[in-house]
Protein backbone atom coordinates (compact mmCIF):
# COMPACT_ATOMS: atom_id res chain seq x y z
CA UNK A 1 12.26 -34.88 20.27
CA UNK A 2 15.46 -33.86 18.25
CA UNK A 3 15.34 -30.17 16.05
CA UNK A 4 15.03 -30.18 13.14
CA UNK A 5 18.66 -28.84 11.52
CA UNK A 6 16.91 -25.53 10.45
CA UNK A 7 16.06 -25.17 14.31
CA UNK A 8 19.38 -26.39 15.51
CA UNK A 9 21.55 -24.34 13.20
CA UNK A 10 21.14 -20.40 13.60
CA UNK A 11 22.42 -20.07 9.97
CA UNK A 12 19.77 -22.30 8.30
CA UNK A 13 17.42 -20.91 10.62
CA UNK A 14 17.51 -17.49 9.21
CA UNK A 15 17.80 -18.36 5.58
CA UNK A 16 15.05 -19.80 6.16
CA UNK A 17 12.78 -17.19 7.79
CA UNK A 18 14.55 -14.99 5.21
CA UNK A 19 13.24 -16.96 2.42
CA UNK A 20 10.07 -16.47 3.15
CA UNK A 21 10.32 -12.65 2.59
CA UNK A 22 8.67 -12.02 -1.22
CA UNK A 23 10.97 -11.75 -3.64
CA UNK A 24 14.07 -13.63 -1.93
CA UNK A 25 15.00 -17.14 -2.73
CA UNK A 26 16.84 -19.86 -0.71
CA UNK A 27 20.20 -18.44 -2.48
CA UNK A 28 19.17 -14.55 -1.85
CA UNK A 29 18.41 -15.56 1.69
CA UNK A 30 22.04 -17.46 1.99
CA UNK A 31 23.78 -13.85 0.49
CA UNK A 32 21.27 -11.99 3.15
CA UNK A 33 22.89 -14.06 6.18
CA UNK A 34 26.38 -13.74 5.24
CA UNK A 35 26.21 -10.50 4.67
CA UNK A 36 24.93 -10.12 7.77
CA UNK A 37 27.64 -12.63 9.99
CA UNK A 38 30.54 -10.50 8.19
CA UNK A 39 29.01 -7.18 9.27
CA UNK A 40 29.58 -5.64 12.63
CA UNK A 41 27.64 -6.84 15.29
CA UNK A 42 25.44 -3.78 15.36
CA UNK A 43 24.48 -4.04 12.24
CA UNK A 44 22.78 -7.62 13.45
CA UNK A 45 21.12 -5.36 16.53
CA UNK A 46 19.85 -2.41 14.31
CA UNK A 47 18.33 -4.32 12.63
CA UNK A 48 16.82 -6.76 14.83
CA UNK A 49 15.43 -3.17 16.46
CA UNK A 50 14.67 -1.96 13.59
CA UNK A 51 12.05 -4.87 12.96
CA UNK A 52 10.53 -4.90 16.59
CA UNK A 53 9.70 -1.58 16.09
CA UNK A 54 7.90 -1.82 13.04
CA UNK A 55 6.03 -4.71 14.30
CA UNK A 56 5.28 -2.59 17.40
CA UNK A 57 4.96 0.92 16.70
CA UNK A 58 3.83 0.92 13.10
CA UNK A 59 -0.83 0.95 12.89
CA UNK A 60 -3.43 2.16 10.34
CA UNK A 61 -4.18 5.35 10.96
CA UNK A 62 -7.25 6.05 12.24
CA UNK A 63 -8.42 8.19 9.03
CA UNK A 64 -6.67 7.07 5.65
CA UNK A 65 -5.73 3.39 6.75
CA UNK A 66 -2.60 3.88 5.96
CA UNK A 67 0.29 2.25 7.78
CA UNK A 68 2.39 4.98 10.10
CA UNK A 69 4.03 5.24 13.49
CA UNK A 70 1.72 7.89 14.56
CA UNK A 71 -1.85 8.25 14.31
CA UNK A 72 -2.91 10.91 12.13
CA UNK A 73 -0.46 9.99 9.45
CA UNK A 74 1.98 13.14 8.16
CA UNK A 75 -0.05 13.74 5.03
CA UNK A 76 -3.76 13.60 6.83
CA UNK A 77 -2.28 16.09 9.68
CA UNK A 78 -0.62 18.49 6.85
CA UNK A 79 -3.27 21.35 6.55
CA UNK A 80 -1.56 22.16 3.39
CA UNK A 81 -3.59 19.47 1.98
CA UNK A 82 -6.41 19.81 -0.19
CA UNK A 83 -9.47 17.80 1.68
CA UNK A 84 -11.71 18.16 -0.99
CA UNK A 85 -10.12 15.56 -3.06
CA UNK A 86 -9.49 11.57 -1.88
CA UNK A 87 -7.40 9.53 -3.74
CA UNK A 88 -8.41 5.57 -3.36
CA UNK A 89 -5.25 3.44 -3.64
CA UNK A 90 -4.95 -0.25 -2.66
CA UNK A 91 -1.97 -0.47 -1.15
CA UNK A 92 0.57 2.06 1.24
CA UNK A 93 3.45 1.36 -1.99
CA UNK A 94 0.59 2.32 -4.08
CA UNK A 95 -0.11 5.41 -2.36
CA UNK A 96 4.04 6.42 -1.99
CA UNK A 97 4.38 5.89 -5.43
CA UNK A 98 1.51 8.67 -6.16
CA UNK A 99 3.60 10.71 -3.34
CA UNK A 100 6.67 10.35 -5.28
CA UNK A 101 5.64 12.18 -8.50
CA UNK A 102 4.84 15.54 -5.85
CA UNK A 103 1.47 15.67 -8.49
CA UNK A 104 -1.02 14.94 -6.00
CA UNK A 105 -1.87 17.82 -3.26
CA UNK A 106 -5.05 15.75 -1.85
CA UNK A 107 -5.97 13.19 0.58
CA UNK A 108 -5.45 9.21 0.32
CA UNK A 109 -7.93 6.35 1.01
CA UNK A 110 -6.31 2.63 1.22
CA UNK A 111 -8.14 0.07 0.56
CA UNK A 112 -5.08 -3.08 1.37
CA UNK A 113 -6.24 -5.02 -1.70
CA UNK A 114 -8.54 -5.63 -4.26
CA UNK A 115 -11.83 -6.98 -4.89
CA UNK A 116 -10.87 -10.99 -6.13
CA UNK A 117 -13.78 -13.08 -5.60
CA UNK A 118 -11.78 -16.22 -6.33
CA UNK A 119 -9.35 -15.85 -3.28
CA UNK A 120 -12.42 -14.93 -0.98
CA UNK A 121 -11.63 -11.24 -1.19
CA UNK A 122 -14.52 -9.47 -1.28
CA UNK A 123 -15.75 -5.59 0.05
CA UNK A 124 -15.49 -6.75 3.65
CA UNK A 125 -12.04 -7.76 3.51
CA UNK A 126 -11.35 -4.12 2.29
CA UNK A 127 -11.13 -0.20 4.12
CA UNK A 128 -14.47 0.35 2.09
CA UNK A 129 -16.44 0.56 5.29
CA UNK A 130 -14.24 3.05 6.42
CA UNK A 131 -14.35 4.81 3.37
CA UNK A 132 -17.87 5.88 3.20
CA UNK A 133 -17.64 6.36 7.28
CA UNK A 134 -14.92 8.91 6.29
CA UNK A 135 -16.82 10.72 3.62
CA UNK A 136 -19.56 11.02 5.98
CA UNK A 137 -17.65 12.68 8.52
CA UNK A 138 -15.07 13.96 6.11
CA UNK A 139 -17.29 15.53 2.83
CA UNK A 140 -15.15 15.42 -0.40
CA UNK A 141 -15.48 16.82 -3.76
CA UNK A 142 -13.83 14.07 -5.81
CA UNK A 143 -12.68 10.81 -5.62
CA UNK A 144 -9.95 9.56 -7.74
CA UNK A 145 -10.08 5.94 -8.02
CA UNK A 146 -6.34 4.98 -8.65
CA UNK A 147 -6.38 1.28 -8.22
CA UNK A 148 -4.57 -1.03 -10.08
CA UNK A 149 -5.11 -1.53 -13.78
CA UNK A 150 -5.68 -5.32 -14.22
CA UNK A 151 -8.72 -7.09 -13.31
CA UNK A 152 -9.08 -6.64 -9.59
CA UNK A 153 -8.32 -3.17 -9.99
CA UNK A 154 -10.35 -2.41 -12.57
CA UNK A 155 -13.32 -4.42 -10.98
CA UNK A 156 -12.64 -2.83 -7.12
CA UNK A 157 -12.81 1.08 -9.49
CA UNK A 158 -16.13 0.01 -10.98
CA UNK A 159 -17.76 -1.23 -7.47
CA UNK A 160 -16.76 1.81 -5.59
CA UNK A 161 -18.07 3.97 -8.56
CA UNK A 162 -21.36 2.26 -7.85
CA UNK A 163 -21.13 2.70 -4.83
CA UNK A 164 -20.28 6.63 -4.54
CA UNK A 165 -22.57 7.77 -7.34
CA UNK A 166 -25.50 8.43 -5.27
CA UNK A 167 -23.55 10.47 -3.19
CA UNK A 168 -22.99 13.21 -5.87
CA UNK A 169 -19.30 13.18 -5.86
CA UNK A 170 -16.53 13.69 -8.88
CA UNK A 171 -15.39 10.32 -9.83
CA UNK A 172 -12.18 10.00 -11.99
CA UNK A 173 -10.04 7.44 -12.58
CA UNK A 174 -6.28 7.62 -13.66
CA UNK A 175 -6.12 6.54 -16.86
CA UNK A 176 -3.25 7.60 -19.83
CA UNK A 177 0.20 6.53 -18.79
CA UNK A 178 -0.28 2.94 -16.64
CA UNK A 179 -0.10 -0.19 -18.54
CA UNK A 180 -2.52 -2.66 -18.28
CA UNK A 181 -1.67 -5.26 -16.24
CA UNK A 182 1.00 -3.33 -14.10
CA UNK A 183 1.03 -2.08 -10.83
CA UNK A 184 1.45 1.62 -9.87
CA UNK A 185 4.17 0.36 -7.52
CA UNK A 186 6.78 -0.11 -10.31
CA UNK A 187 5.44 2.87 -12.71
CA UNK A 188 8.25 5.37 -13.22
CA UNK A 189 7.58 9.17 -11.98
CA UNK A 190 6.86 10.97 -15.44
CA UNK A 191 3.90 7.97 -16.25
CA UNK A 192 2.07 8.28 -12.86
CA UNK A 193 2.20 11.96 -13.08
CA UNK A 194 0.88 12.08 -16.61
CA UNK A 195 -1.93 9.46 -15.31
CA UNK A 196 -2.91 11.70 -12.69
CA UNK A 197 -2.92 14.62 -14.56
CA UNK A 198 -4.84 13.04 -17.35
CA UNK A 199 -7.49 11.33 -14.98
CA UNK A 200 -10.85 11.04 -16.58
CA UNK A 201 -14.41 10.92 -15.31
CA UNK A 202 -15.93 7.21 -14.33
């Protein structure tokens, strides 16, 4: 059986596997590759390094579920940390976004995704199991529900808040700042730090 040109030519091969990245189209892909072939060749093997290592080093760790070479993560081995307080995020750009604005002195949940019924996500497919298995081992004085504001977001906030109200904790929510509809992935500094400063009760 002949390849198939994308298998037989290296170039197309790449753009390709390239293109399938989010955000980069056929053409981006193209640019990608050449600017690859007309760097040195190291370039070509620090990077091909660079992503076996992710793929092999890189976990959840074991308390926060976020994604880090070692296992605890810097910010749940920092004792500077304030343990008392758990923010819930959805994703790890969600939650380096938050870092970013230097606001936020507490602890970090991730939940990788949102509650959306229609694409068969639902609380299994989400760190919520782990959550309450970390508050039981882990006792908190607030939660701070920053997920997303659209409609998954808002509907994953309200089911934890269900959730954690029999347990007697603090539940906020970021609120003032975040536009509906946007992620806290592209918010600028100044808005996610007025959000968290402004966070209101559930």
């Amino acid at each position: 059986m002949a390849d198939t040109p994308s298998a037989a030519d290296p170039i197309a091969r790449l753009a390709t596997l390239l293109a399938r990245l989010p955000g980069v189209g056929e053409r981006t892909a193209q640019r990608l590759v050449f600017f690859i072939l007309r760097s040195p060749p190291s370039y070509a093997r620090e990077l091909s390094e660079a992503v076996a290592r992710v793929v092999s080093e890189v976990r959840l760790c074991s308390r926060c579920c976020t994604l880090t070479p070692r296992d605890p993560c810097a910010i749940c081995a920092d004792p500077r940390r304030d343990e008392k307080v758990l923010c819930v995020v959805e994703s790890v750009p969600d939650l380096l976004a938050l870092e970013r604005t230097h606001e936020f002195r507490g602890r970090y949940h991730v939940l990788h995704g949102a509650l959306s019924p229609l694409d068969g996500v639902g609380p299994d497919q989400l760190k919520v199991r782990e959550l309450l298995a970390r508050l039981q081992s882990e006792p908190a004085e607030e939660i701070i529900l920053a997920t997303n504001p659209t409609v998954e977001g808002e509907a994953t906030a309200l089911y934890l808040a269900r959730l954690l109200e029999p347990v007697g904790l603090r539940l906020t929510r970021i609120a003032q700042g975040v536009p509906m509809g946007g992620g806290l992935e592209y918010a600028d500094q100044v808005t996610l730090a007025r959000a968290l400063s402004g966070r209101r009760g559930v």
